[in-house]
C-alpha atoms as a PDB file:
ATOM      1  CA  UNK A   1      18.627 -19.189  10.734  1.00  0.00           C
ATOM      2  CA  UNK A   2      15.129 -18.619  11.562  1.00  0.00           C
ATOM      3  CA  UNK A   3      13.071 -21.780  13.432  1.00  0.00           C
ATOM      4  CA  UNK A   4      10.215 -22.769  11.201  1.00  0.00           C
ATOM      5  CA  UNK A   5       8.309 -25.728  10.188  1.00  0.00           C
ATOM      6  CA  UNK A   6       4.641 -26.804   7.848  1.00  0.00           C
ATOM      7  CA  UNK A   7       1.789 -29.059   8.204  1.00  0.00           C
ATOM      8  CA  UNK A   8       0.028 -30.041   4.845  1.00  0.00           C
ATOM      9  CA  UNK A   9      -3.435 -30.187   5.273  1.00  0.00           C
ATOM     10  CA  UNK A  10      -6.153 -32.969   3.960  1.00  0.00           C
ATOM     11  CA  UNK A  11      -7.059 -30.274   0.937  1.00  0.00           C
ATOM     12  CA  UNK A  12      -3.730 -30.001  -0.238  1.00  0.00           C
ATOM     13  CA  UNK A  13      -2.247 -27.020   0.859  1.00  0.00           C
ATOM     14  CA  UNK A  14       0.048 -25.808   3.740  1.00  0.00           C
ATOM     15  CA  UNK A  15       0.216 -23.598   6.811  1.00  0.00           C
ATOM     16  CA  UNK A  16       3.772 -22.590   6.891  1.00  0.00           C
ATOM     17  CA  UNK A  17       4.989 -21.408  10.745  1.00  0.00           C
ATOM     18  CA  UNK A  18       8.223 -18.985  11.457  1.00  0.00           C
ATOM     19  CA  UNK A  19       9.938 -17.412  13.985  1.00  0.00           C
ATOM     20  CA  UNK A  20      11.931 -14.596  12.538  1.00  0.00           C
ATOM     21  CA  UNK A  21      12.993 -11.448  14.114  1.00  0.00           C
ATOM     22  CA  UNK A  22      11.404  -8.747  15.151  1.00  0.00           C
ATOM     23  CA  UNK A  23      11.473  -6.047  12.040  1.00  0.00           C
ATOM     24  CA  UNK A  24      10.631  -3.544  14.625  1.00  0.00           C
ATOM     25  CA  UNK A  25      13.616  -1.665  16.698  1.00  0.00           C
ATOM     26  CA  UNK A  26      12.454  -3.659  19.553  1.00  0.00           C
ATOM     27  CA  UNK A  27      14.341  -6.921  20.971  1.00  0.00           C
ATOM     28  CA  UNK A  28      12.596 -10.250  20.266  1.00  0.00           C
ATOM     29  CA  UNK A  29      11.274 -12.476  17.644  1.00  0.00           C
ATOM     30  CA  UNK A  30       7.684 -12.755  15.997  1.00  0.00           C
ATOM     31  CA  UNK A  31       5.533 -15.940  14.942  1.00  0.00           C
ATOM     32  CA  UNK A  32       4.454 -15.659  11.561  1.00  0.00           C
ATOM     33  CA  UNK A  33       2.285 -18.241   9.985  1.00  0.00           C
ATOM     34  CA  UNK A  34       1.349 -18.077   6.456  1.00  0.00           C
ATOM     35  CA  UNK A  35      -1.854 -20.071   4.529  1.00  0.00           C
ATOM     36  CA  UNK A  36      -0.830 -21.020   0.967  1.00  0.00           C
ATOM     37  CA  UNK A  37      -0.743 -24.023  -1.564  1.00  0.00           C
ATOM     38  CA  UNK A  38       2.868 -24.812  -1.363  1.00  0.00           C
ATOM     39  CA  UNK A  39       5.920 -23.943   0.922  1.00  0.00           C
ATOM     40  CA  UNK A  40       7.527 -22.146  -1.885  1.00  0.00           C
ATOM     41  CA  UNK A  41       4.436 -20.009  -1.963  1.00  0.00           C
ATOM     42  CA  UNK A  42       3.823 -19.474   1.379  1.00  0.00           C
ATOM     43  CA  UNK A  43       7.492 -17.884   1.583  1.00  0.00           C
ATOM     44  CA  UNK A  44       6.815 -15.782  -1.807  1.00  0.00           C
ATOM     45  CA  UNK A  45       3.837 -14.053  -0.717  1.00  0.00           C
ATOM     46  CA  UNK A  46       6.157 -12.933   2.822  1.00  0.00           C
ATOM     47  CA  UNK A  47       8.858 -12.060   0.025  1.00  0.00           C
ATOM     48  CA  UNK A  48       6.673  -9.982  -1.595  1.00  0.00           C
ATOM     49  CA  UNK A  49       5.861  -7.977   2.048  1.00  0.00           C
ATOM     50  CA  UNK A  50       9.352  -6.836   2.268  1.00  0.00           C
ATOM     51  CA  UNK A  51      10.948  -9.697   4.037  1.00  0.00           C
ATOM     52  CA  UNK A  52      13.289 -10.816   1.904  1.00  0.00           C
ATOM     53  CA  UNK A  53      15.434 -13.031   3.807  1.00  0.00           C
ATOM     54  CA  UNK A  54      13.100 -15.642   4.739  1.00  0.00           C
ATOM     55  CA  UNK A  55      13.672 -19.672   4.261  1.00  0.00           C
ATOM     56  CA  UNK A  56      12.555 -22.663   5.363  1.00  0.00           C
ATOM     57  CA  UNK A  57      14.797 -25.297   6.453  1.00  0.00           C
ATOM     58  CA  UNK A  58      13.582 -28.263   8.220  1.00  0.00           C
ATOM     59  CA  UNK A  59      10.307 -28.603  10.026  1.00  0.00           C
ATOM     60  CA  UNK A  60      11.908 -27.946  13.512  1.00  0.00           C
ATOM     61  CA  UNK A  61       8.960 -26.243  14.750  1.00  0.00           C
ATOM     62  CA  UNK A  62       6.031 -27.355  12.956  1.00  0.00           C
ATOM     63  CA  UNK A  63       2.740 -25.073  13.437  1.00  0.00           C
ATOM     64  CA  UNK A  64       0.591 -26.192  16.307  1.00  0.00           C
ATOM     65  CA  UNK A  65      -3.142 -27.174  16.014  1.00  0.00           C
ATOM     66  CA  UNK A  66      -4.548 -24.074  17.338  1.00  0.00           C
ATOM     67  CA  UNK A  67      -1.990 -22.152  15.418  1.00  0.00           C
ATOM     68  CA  UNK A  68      -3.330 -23.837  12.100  1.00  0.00           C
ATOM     69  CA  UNK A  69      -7.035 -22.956  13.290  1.00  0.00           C
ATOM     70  CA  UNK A  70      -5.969 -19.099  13.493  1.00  0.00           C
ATOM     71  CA  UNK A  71      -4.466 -18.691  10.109  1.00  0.00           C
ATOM     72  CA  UNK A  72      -7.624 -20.673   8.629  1.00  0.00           C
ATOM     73  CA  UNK A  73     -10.049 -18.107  10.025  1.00  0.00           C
ATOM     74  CA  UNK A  74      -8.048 -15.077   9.118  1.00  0.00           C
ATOM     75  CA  UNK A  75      -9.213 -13.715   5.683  1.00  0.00           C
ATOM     76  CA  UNK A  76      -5.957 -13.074   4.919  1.00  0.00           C
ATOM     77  CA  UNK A  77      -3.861 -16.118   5.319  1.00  0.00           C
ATOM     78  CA  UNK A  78      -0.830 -14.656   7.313  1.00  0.00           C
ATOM     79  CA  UNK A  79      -0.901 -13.642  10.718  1.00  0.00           C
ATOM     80  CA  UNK A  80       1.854 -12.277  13.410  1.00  0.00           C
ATOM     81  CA  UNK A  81       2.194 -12.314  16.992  1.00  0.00           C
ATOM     82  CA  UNK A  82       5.307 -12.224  19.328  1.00  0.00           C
ATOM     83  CA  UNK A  83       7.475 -15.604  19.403  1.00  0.00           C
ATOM     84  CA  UNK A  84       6.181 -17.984  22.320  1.00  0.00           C
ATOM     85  CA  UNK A  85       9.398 -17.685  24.352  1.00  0.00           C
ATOM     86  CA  UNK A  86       8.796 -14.140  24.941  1.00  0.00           C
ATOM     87  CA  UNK A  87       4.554 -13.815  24.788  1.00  0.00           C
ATOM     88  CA  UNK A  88       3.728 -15.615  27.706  1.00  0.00           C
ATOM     89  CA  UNK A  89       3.134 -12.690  30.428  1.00  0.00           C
ATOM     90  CA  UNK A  90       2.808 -12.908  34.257  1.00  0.00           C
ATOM     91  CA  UNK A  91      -0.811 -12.476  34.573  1.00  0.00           C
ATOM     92  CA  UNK A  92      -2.834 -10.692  37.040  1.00  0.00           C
ATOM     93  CA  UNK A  93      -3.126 -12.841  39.731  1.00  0.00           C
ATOM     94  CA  UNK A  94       0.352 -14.044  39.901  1.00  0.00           C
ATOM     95  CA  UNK A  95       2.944 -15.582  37.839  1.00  0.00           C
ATOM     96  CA  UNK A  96       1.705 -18.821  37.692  1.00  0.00           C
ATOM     97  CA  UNK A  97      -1.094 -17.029  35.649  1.00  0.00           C
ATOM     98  CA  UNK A  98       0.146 -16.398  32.124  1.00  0.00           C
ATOM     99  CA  UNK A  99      -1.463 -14.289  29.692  1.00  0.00           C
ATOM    100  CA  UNK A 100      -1.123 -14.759  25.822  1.00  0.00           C
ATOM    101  CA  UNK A 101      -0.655 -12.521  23.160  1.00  0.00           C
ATOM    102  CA  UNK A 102      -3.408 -12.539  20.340  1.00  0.00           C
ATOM    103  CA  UNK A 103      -2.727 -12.721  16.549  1.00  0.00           C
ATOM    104  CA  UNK A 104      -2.418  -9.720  14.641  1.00  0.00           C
ATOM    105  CA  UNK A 105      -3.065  -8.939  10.662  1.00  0.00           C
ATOM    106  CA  UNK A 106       0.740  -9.094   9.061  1.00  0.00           C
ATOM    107  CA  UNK A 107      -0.083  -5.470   7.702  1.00  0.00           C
ATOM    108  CA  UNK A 108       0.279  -4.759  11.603  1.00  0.00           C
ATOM    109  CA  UNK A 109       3.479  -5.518  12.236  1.00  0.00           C
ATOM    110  CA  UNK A 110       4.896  -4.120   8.500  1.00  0.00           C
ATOM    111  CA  UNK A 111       3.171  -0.459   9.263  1.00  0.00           C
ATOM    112  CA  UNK A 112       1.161  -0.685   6.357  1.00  0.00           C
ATOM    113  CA  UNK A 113      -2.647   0.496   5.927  1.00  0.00           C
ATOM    114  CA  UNK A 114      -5.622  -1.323   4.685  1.00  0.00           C
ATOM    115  CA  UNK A 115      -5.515  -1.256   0.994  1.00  0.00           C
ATOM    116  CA  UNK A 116      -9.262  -0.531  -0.250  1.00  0.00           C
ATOM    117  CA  UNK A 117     -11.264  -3.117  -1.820  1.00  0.00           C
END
């Protein structure tokens, strides 16, 4: 079961945060947070992208602040980037320097192109 979790916002609607695995070949899990009016659509809209077995159980790992500011200034909503355990590099000055991976587009990590407006 994928680690998840939502915070409502003041307007109403919800930023919905999970940790799923990776779709790629690759090892690992991503961090996908999702903008919507409810939870139920939140997980519809990453239903409708192909990733079908995604639910919501708990709020185990709610998103954090800064993760709720990044999915607010995206245009589209829903945003990827690797799972926390496994973004945080050693830097380049040492390994008490860790370097964090942005956030990507979701159309990024599905291999899909821009759709024209």
């Amino acid at each position: 079961m994928a680690a998840g979790g939502f915070s409502k916002l003041p307007d109403g609607t919800v930023v919905v945060a999970l940790n799923l695995p990776s779709p790629t070949a690759g090892p690992g899990s991503v961090r996908v947070l999702v903008h919507a009016g409810n939870r139920a659509r939140a997980l519809t809209r990453l239903r409708n992208l192909g990733l079908r077995a995604v639910y919501l159980r708990g709020n185990a790992a709610p998103p954090s602040p800064d993760e709720i500011t990044a999915v607010l200034h995206h245009p589209d909503g829903l945003i990827w980037r690797t799972a926390p355990d496994s973004a945080a590099l050693p830097g380049p000055s040492g390994p008490g320097d860790l370097v964090v991976e942005l956030w990507h587009p979701i159309r990024a990590l599905l291999g899909r192109p821009a759709t024209p407006a």
